[in-house]
PDB file of N, CA and C in Angstrom:
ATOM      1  N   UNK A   1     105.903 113.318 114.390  1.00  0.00           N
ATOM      2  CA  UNK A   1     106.101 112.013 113.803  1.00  0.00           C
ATOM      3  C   UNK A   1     105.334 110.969 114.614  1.00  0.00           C
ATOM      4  N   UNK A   2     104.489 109.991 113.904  1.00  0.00           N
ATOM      5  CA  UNK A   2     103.607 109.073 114.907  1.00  0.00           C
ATOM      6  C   UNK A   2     104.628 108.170 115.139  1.00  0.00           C
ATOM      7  N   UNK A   3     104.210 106.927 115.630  1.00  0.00           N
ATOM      8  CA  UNK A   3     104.602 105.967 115.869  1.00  0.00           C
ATOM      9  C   UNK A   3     103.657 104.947 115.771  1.00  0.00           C
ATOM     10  N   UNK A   4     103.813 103.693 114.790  1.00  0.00           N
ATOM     11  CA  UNK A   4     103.113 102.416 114.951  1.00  0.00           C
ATOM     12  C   UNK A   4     103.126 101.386 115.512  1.00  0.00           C
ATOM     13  N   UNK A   5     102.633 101.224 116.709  1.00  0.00           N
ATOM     14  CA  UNK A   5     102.048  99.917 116.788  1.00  0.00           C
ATOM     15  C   UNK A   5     101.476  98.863 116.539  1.00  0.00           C
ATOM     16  N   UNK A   6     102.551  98.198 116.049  1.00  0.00           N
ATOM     17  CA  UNK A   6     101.494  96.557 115.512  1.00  0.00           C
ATOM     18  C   UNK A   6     100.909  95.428 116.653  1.00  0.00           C
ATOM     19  N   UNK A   7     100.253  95.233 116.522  1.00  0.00           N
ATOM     20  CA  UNK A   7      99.780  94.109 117.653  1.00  0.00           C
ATOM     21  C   UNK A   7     100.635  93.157 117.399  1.00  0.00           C
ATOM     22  N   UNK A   8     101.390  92.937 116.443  1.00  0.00           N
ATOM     23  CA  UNK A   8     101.929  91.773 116.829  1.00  0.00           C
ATOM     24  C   UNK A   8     103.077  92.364 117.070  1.00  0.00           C
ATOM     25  N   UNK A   9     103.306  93.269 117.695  1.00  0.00           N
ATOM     26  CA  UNK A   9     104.386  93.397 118.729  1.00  0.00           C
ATOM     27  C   UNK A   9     105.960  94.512 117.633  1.00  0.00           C
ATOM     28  N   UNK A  10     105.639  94.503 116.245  1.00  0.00           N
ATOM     29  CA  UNK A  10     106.318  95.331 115.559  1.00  0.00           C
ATOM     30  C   UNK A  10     106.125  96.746 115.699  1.00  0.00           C
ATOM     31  N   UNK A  11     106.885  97.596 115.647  1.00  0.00           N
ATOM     32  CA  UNK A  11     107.130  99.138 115.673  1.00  0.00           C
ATOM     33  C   UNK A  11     107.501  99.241 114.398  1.00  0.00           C
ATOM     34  N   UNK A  12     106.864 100.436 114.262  1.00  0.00           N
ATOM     35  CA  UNK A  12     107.225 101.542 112.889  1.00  0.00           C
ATOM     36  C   UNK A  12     107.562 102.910 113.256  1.00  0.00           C
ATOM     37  N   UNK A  13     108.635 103.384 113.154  1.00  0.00           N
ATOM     38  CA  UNK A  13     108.955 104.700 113.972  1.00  0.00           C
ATOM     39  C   UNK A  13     109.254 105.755 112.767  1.00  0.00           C
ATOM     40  N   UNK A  14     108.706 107.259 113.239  1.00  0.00           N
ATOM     41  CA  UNK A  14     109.272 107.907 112.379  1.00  0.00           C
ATOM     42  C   UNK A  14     107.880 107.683 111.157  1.00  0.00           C
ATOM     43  N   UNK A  15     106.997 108.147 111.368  1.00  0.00           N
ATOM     44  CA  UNK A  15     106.027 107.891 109.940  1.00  0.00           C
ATOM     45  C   UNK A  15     105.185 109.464 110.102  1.00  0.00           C
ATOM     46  N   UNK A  16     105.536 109.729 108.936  1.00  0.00           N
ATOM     47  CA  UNK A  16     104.905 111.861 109.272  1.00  0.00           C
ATOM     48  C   UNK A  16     103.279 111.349 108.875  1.00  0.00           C
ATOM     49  N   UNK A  17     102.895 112.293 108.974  1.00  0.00           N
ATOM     50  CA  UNK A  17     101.231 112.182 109.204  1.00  0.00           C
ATOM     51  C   UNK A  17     101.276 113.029 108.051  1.00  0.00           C
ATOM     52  N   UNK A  18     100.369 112.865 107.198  1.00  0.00           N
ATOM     53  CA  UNK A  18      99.837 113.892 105.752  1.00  0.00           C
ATOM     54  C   UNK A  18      99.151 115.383 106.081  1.00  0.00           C
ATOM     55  N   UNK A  19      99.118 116.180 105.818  1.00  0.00           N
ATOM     56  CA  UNK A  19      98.589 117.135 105.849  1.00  0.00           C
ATOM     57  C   UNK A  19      96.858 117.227 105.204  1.00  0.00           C
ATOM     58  N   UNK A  20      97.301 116.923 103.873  1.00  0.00           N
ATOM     59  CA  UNK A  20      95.949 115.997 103.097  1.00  0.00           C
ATOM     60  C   UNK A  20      95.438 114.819 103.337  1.00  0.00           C
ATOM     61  N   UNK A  21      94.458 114.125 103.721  1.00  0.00           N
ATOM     62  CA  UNK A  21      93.986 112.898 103.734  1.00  0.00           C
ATOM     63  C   UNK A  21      94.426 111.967 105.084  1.00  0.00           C
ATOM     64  N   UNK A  22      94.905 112.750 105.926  1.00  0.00           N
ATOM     65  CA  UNK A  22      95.326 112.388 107.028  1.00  0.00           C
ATOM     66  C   UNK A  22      94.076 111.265 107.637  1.00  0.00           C
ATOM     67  N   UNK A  23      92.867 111.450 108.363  1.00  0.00           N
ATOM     68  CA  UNK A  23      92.217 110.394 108.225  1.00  0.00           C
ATOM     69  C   UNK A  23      91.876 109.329 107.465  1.00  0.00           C
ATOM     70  N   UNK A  24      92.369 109.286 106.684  1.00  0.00           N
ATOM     71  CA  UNK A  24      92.013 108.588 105.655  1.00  0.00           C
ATOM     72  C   UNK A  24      93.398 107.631 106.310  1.00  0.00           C
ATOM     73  N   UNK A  25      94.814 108.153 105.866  1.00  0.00           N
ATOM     74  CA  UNK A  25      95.856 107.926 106.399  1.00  0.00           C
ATOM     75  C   UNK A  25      95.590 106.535 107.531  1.00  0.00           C
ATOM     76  N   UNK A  26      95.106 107.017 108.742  1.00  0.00           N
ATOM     77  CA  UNK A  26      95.167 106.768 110.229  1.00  0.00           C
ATOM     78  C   UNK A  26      93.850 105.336 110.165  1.00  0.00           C
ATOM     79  N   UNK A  27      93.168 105.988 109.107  1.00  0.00           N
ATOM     80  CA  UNK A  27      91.933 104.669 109.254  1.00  0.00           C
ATOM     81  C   UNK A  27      92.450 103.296 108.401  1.00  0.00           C
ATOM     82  N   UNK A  28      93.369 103.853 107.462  1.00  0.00           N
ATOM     83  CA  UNK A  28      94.114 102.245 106.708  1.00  0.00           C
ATOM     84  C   UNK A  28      95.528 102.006 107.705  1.00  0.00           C
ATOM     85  N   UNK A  29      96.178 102.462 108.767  1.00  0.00           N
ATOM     86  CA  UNK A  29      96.968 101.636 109.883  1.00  0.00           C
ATOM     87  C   UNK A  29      96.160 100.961 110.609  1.00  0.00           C
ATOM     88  N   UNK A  30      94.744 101.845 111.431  1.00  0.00           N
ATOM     89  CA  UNK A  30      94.232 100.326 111.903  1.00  0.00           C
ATOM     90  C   UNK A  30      93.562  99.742 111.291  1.00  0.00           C
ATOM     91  N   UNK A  31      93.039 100.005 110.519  1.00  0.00           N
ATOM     92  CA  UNK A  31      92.002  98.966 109.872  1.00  0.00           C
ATOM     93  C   UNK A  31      90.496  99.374 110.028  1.00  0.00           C
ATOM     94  N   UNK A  32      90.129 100.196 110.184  1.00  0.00           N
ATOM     95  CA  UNK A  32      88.811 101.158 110.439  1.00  0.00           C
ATOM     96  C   UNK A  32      88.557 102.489 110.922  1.00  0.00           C
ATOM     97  N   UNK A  33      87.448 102.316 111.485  1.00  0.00           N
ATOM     98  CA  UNK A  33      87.470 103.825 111.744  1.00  0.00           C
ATOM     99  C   UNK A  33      87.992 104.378 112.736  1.00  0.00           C
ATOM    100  N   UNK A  34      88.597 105.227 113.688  1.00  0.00           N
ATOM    101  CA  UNK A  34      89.481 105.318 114.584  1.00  0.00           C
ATOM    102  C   UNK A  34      89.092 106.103 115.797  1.00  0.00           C
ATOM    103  N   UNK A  35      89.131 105.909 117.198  1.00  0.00           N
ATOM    104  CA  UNK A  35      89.112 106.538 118.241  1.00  0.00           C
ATOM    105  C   UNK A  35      90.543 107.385 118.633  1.00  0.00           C
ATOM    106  N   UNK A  36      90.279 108.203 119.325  1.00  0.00           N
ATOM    107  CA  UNK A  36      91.737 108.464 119.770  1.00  0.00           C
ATOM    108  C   UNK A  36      91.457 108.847 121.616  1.00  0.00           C
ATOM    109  N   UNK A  37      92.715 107.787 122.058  1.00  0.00           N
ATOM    110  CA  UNK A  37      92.718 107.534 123.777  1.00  0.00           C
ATOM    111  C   UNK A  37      94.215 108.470 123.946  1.00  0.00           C
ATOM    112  N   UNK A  38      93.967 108.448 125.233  1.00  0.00           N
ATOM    113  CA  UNK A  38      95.465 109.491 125.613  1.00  0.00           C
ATOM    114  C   UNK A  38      96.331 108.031 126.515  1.00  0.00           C
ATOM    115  N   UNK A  39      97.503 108.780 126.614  1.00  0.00           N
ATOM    116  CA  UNK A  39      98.618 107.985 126.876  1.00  0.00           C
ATOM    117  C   UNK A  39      98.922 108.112 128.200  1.00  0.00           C
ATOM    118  N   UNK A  40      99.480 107.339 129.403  1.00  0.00           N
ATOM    119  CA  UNK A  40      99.943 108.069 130.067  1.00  0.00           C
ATOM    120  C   UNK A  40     100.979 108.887 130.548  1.00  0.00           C
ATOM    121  N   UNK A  41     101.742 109.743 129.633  1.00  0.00           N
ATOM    122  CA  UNK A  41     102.082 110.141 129.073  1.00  0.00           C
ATOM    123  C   UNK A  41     102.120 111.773 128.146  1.00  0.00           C
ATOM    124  N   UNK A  42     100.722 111.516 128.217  1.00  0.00           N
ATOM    125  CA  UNK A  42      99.961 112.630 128.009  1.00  0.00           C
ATOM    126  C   UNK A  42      99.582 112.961 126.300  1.00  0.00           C
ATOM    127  N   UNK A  43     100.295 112.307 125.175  1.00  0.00           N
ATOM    128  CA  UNK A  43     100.294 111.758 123.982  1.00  0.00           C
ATOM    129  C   UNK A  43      98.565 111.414 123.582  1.00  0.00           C
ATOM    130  N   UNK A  44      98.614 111.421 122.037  1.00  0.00           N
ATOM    131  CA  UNK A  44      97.595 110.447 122.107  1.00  0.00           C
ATOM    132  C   UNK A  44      97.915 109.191 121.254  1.00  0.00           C
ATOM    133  N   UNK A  45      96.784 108.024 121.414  1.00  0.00           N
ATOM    134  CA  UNK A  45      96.674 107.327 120.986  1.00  0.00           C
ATOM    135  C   UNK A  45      95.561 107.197 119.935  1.00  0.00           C
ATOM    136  N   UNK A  46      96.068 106.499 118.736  1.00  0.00           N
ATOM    137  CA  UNK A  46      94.658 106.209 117.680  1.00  0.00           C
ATOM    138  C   UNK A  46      95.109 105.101 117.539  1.00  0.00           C
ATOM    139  N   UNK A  47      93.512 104.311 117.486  1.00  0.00           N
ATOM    140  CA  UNK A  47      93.198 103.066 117.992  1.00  0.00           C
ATOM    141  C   UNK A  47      91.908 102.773 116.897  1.00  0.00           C
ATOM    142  N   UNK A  48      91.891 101.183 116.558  1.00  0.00           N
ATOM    143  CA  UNK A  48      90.074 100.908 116.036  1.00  0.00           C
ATOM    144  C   UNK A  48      89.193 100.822 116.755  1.00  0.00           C
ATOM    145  N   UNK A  49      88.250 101.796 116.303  1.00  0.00           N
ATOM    146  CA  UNK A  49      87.198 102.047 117.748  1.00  0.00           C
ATOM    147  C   UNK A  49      86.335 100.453 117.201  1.00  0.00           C
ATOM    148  N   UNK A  50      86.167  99.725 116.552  1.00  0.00           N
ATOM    149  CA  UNK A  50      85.967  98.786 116.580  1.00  0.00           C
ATOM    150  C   UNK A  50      86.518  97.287 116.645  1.00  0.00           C
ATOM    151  N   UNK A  51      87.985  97.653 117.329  1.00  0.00           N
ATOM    152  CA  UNK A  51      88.515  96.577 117.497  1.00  0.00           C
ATOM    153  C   UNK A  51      88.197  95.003 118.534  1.00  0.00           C
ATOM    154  N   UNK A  52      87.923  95.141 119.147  1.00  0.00           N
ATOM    155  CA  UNK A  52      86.975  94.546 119.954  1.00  0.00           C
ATOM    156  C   UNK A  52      85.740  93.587 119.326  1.00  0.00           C
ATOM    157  N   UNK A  53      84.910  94.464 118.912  1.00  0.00           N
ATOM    158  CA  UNK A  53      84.396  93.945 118.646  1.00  0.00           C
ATOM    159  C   UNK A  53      83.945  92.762 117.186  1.00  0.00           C
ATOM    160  N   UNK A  54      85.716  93.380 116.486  1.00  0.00           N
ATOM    161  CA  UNK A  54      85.992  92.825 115.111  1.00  0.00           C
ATOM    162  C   UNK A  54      87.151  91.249 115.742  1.00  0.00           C
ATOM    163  N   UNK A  55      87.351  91.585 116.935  1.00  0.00           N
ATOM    164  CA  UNK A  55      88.037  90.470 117.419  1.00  0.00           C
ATOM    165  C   UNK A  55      89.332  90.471 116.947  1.00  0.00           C
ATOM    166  N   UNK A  56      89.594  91.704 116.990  1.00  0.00           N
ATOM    167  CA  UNK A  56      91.591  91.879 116.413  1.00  0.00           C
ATOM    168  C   UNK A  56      92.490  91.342 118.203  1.00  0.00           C
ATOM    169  N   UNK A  57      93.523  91.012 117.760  1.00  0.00           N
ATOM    170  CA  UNK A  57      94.360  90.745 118.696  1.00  0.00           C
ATOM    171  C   UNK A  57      94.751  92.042 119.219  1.00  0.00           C
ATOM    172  N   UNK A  58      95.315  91.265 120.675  1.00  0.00           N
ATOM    173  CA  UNK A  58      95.488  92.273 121.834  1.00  0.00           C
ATOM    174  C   UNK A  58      96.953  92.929 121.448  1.00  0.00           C
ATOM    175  N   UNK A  59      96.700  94.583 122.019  1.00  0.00           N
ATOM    176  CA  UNK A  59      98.052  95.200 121.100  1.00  0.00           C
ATOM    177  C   UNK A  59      99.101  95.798 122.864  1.00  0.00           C
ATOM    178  N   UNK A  60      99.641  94.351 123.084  1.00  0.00           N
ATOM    179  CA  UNK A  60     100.457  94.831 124.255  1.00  0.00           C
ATOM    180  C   UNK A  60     101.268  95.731 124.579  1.00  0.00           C
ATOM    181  N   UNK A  61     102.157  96.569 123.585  1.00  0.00           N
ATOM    182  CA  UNK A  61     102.641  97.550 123.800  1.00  0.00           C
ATOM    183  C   UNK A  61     101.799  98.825 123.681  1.00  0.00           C
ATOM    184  N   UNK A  62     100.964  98.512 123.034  1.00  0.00           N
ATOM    185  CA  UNK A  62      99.208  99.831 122.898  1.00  0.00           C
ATOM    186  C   UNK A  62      98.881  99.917 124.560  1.00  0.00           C
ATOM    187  N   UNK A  63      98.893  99.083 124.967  1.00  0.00           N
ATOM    188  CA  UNK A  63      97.924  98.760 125.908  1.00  0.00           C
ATOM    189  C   UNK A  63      98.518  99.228 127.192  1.00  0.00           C
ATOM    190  N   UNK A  64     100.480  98.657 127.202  1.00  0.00           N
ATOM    191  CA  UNK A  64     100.815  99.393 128.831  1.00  0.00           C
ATOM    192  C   UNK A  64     101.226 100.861 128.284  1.00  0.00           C
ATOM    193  N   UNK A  65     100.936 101.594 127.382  1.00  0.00           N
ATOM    194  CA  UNK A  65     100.694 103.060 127.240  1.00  0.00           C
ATOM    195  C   UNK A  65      99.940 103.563 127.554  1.00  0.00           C
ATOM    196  N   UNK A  66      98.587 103.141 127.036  1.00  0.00           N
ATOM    197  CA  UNK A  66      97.170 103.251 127.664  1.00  0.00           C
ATOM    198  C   UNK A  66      97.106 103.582 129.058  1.00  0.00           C
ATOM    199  N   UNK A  67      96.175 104.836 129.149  1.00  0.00           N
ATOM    200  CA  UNK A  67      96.016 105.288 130.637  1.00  0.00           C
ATOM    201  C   UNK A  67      95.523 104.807 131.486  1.00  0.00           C
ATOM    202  N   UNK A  68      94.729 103.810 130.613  1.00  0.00           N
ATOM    203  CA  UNK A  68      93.772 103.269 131.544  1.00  0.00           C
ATOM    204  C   UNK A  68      93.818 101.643 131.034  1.00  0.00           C
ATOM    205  N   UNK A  69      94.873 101.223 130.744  1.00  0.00           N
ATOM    206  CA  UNK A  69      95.266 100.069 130.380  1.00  0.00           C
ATOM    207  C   UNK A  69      95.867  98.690 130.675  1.00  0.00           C
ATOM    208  N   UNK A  70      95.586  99.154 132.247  1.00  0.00           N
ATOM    209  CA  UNK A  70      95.397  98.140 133.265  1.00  0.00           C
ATOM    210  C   UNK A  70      94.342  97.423 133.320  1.00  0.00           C
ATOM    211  N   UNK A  71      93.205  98.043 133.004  1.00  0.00           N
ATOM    212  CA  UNK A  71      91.784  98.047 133.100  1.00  0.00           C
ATOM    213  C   UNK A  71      91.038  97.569 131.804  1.00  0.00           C
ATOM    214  N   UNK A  72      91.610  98.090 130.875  1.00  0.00           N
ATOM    215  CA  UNK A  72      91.250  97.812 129.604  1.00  0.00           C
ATOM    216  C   UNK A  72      92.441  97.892 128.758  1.00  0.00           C
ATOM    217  N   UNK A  73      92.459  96.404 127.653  1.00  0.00           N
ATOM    218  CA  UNK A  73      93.277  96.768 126.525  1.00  0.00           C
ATOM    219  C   UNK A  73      93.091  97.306 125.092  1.00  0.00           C
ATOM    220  N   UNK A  74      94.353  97.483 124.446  1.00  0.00           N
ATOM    221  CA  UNK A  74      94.003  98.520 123.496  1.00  0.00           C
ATOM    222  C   UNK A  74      94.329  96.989 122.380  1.00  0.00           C
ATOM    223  N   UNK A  75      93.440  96.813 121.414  1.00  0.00           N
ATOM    224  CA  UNK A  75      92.713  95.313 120.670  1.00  0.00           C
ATOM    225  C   UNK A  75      93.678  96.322 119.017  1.00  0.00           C
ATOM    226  N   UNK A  76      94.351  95.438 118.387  1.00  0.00           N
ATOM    227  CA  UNK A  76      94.600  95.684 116.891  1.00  0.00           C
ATOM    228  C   UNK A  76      95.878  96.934 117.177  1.00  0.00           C
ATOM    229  N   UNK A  77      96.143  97.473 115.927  1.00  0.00           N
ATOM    230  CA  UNK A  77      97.078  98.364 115.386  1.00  0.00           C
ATOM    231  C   UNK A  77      96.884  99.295 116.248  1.00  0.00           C
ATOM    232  N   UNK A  78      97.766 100.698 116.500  1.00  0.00           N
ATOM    233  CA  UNK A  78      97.596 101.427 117.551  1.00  0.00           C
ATOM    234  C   UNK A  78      98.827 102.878 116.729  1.00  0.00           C
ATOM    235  N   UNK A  79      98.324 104.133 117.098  1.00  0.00           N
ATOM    236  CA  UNK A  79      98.966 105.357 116.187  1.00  0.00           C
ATOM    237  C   UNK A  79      99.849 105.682 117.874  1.00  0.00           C
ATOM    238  N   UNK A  80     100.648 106.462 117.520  1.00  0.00           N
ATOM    239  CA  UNK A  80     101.080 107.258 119.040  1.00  0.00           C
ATOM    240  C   UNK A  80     101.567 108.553 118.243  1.00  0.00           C
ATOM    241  N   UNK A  81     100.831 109.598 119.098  1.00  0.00           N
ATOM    242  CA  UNK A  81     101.307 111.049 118.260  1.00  0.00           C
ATOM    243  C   UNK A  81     101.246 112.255 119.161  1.00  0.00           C
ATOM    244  N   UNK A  82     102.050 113.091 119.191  1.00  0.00           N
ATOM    245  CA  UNK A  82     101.741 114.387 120.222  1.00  0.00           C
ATOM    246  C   UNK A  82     100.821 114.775 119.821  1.00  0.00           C
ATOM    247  N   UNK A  83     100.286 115.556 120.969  1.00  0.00           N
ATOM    248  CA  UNK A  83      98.684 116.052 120.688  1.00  0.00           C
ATOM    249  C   UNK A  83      98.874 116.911 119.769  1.00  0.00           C
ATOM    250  N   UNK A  84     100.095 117.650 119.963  1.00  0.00           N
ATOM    251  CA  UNK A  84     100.488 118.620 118.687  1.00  0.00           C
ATOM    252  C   UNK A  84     100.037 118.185 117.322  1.00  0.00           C
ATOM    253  N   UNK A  85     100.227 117.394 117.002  1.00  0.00           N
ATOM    254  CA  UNK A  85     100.088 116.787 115.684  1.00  0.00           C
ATOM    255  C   UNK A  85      98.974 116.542 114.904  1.00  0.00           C
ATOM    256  N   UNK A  86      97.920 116.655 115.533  1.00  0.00           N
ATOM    257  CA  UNK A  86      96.724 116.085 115.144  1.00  0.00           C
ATOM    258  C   UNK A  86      95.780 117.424 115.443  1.00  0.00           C
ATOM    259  N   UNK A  87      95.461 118.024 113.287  1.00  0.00           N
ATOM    260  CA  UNK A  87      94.685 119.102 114.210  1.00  0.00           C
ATOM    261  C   UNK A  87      92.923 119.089 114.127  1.00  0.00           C
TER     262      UNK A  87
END
């Protein structure tokens, strides 16, 4: 089961991932096309690999998950899913 992150600070818990059309799925939560970062945690994260540069707001609960998210934040909507999940 993923979990959503909204940048503006809302959760969506509990959302199954499709079997069919699953990218498709993951690219209309953030809003494009999608990277996926790990958690620390060990999870991953899917993220807009063009968020940044589309100038989406900063996704603070994305971000202190993020492994490396001290350093860099995670910008727009944000997936959280066991690696299991994603094949």
């Amino acid at each position: 089961m993923a979990i959503i992150l909204r940048s503006n600070g809302e959760i969506e818990k509990a959302v199954k991932l499709p079997k069919k059309g699953a990218l498709e799925f993951l690219q209309k939560i953030v809003d494009g096309y999608i990277e996926i970062v790990s958690t620390k945690d060990k999870k991953l994260l899917i993220i807009n690999e063009d968020g940044k540069r589309k100038g989406l707001q900063v996704n603070k609960k994305a971000t202190k998950l993020y492994i490396y998210g001290s350093e860099d934040p995670i910008i727009g909507d944000a997936i959280v899913v066991e690696t299991n999940e994603l094949e």
